[in-house]
PDB file of N, CA and C in Angstrom:
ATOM      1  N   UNK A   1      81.221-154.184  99.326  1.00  0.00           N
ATOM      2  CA  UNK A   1      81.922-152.921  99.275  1.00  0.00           C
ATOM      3  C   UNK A   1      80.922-151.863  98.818  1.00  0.00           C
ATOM      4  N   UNK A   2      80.421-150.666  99.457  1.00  0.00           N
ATOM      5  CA  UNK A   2      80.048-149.717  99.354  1.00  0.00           C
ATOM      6  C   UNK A   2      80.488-148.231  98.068  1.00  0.00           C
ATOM      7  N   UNK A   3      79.693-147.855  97.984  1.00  0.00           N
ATOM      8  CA  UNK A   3      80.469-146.954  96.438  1.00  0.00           C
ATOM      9  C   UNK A   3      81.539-145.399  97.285  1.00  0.00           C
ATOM     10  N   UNK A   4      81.215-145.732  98.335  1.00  0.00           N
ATOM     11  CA  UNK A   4      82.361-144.753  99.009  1.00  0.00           C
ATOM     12  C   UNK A   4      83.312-145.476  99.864  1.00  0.00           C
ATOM     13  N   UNK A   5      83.576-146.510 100.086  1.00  0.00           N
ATOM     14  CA  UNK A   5      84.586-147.181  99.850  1.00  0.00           C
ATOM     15  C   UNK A   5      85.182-147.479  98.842  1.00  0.00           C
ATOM     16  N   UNK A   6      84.589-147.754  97.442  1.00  0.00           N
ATOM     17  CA  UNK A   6      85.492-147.625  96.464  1.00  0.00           C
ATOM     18  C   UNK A   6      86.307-146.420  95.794  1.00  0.00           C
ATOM     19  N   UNK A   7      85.115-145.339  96.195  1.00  0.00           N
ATOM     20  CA  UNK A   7      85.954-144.174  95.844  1.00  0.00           C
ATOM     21  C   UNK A   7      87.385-143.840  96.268  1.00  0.00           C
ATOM     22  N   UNK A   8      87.311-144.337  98.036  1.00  0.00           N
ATOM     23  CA  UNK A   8      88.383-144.029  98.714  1.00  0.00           C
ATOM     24  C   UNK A   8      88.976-144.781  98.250  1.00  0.00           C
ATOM     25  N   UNK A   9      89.407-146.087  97.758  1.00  0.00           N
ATOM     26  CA  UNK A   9      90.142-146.941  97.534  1.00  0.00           C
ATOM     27  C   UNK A   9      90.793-146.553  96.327  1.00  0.00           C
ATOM     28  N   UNK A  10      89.756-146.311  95.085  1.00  0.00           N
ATOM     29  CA  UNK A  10      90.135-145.377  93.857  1.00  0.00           C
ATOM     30  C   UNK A  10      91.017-144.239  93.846  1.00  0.00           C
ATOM     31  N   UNK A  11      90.797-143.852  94.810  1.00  0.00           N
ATOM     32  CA  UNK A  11      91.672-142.105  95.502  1.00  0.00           C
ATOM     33  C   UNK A  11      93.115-143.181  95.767  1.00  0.00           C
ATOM     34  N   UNK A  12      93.394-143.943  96.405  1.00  0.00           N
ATOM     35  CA  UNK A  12      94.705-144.593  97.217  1.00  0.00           C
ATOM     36  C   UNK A  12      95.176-144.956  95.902  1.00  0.00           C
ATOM     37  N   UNK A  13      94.495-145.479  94.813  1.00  0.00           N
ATOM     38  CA  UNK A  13      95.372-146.096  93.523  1.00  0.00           C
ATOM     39  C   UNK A  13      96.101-145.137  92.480  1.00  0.00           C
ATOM     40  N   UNK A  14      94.734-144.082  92.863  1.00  0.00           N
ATOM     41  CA  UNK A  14      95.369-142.584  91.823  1.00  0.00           C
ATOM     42  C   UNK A  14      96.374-141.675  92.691  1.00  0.00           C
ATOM     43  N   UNK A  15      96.726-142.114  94.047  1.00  0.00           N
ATOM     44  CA  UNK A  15      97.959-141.301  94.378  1.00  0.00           C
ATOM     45  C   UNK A  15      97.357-140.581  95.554  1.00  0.00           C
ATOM     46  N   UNK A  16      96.388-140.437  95.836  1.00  0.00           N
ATOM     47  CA  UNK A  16      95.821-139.708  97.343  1.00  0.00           C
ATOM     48  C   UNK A  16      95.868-140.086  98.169  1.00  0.00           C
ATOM     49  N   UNK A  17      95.909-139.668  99.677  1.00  0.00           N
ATOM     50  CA  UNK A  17      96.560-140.393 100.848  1.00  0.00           C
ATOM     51  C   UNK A  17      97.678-141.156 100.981  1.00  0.00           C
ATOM     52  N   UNK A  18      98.010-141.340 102.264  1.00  0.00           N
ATOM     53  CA  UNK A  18      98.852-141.505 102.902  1.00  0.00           C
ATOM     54  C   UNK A  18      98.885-143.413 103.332  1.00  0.00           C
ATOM     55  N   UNK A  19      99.911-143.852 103.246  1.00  0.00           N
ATOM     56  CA  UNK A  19      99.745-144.983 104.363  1.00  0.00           C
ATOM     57  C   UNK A  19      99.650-144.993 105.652  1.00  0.00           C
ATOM     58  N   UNK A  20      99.169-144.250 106.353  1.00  0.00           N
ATOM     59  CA  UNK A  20      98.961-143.740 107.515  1.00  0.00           C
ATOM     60  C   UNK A  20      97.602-143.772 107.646  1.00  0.00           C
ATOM     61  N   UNK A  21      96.717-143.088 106.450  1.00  0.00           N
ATOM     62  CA  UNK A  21      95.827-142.845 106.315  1.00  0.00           C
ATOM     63  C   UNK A  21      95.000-143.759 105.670  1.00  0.00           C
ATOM     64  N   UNK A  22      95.335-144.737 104.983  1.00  0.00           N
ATOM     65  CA  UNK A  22      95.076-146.248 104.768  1.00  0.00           C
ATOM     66  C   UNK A  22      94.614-146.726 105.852  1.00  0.00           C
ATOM     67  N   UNK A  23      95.833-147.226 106.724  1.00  0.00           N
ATOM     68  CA  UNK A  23      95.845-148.089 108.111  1.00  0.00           C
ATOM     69  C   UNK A  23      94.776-147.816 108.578  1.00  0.00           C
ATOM     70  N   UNK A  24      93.995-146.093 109.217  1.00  0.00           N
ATOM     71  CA  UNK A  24      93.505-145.809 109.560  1.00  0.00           C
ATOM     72  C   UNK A  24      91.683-146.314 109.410  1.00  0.00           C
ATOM     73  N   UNK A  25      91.534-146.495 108.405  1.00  0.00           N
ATOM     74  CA  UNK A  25      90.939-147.091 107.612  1.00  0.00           C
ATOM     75  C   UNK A  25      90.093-147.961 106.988  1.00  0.00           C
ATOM     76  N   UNK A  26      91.567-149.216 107.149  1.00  0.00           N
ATOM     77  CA  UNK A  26      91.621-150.259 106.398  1.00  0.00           C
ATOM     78  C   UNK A  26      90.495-151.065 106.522  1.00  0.00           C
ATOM     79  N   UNK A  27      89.953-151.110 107.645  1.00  0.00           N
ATOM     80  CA  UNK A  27      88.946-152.398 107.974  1.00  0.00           C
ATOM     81  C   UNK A  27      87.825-152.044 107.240  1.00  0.00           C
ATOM     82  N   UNK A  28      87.176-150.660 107.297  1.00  0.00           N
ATOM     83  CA  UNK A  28      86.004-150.074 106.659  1.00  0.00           C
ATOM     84  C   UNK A  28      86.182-150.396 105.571  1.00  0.00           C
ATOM     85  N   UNK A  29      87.188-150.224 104.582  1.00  0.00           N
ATOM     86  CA  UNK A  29      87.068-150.359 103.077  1.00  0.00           C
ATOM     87  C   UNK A  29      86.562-151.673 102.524  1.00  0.00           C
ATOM     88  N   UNK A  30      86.392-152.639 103.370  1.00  0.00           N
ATOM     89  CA  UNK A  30      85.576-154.136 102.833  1.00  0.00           C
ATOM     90  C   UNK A  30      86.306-154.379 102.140  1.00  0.00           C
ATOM     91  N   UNK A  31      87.843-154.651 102.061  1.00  0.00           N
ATOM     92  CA  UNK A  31      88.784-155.315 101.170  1.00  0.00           C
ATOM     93  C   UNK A  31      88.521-156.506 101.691  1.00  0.00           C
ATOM     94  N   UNK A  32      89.765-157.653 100.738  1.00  0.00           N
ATOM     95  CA  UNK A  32      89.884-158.863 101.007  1.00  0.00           C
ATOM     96  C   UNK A  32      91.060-158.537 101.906  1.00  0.00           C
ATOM     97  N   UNK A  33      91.815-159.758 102.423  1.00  0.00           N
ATOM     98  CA  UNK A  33      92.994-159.548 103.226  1.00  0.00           C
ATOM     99  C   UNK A  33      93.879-159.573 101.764  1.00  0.00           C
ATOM    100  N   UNK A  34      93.719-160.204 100.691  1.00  0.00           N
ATOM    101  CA  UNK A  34      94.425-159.881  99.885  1.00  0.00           C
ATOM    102  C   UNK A  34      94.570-158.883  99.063  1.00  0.00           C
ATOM    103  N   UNK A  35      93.373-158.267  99.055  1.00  0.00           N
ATOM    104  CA  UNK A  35      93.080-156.956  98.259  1.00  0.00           C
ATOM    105  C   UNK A  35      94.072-156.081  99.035  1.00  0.00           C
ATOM    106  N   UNK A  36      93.851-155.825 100.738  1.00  0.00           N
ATOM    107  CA  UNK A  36      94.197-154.863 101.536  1.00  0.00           C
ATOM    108  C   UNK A  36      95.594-154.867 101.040  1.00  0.00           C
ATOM    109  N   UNK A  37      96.471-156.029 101.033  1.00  0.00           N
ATOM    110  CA  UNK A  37      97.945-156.308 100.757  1.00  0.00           C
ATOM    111  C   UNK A  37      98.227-155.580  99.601  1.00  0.00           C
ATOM    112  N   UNK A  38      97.618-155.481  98.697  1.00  0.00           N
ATOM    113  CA  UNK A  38      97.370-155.269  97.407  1.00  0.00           C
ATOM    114  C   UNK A  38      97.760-153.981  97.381  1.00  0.00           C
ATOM    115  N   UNK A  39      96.920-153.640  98.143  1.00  0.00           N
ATOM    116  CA  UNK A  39      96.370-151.994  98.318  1.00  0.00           C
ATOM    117  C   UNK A  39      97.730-151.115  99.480  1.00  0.00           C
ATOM    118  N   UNK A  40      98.133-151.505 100.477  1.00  0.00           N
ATOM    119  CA  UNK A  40      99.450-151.547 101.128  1.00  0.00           C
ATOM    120  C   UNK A  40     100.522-151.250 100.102  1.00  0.00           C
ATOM    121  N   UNK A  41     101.162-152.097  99.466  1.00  0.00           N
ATOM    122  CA  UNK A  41     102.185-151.875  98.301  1.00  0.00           C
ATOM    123  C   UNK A  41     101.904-151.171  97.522  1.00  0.00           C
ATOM    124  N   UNK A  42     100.836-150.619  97.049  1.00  0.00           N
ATOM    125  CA  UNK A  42     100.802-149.438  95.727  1.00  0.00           C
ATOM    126  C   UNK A  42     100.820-148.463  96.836  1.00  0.00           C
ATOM    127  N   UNK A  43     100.338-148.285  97.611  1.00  0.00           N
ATOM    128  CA  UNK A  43     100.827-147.031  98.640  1.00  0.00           C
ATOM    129  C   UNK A  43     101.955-146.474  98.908  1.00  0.00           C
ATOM    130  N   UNK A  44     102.499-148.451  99.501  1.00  0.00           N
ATOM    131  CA  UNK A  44     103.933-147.667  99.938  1.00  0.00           C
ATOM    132  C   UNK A  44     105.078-147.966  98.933  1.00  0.00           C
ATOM    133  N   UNK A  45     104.864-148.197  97.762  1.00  0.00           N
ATOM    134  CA  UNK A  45     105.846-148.121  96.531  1.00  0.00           C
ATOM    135  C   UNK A  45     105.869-146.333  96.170  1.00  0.00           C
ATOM    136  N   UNK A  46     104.585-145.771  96.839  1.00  0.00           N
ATOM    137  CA  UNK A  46     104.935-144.099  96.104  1.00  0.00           C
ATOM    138  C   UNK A  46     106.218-143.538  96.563  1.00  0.00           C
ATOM    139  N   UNK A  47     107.078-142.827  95.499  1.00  0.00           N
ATOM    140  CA  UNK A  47     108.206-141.853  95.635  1.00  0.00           C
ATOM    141  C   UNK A  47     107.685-140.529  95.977  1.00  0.00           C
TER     142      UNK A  47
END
């Protein structure tokens, strides 16, 4: 994982972007398939 992939990923945990904008994404960020899952639900749990 790259330090601008983590940023972006850091941005998705603190509330920035979209799940749309995830998807878009997803493969670049060098998650795990479990991380990505991970990362999916704190997205789409936002109110």
């Amino acid at each position: 994982m790259n330090s601008t992939a983590v940023a972006r990923v850091n941005g998705y945990l603190a509330g920035h972007g979209t799940r749309q904008q995830l998807e878009a994404e997803a493969e670049r960020l060098g998650l795990t398939q479990t991380g990505l899952e991970r990362l999916r639900e704190r997205v789409s749990g936002r109110r």
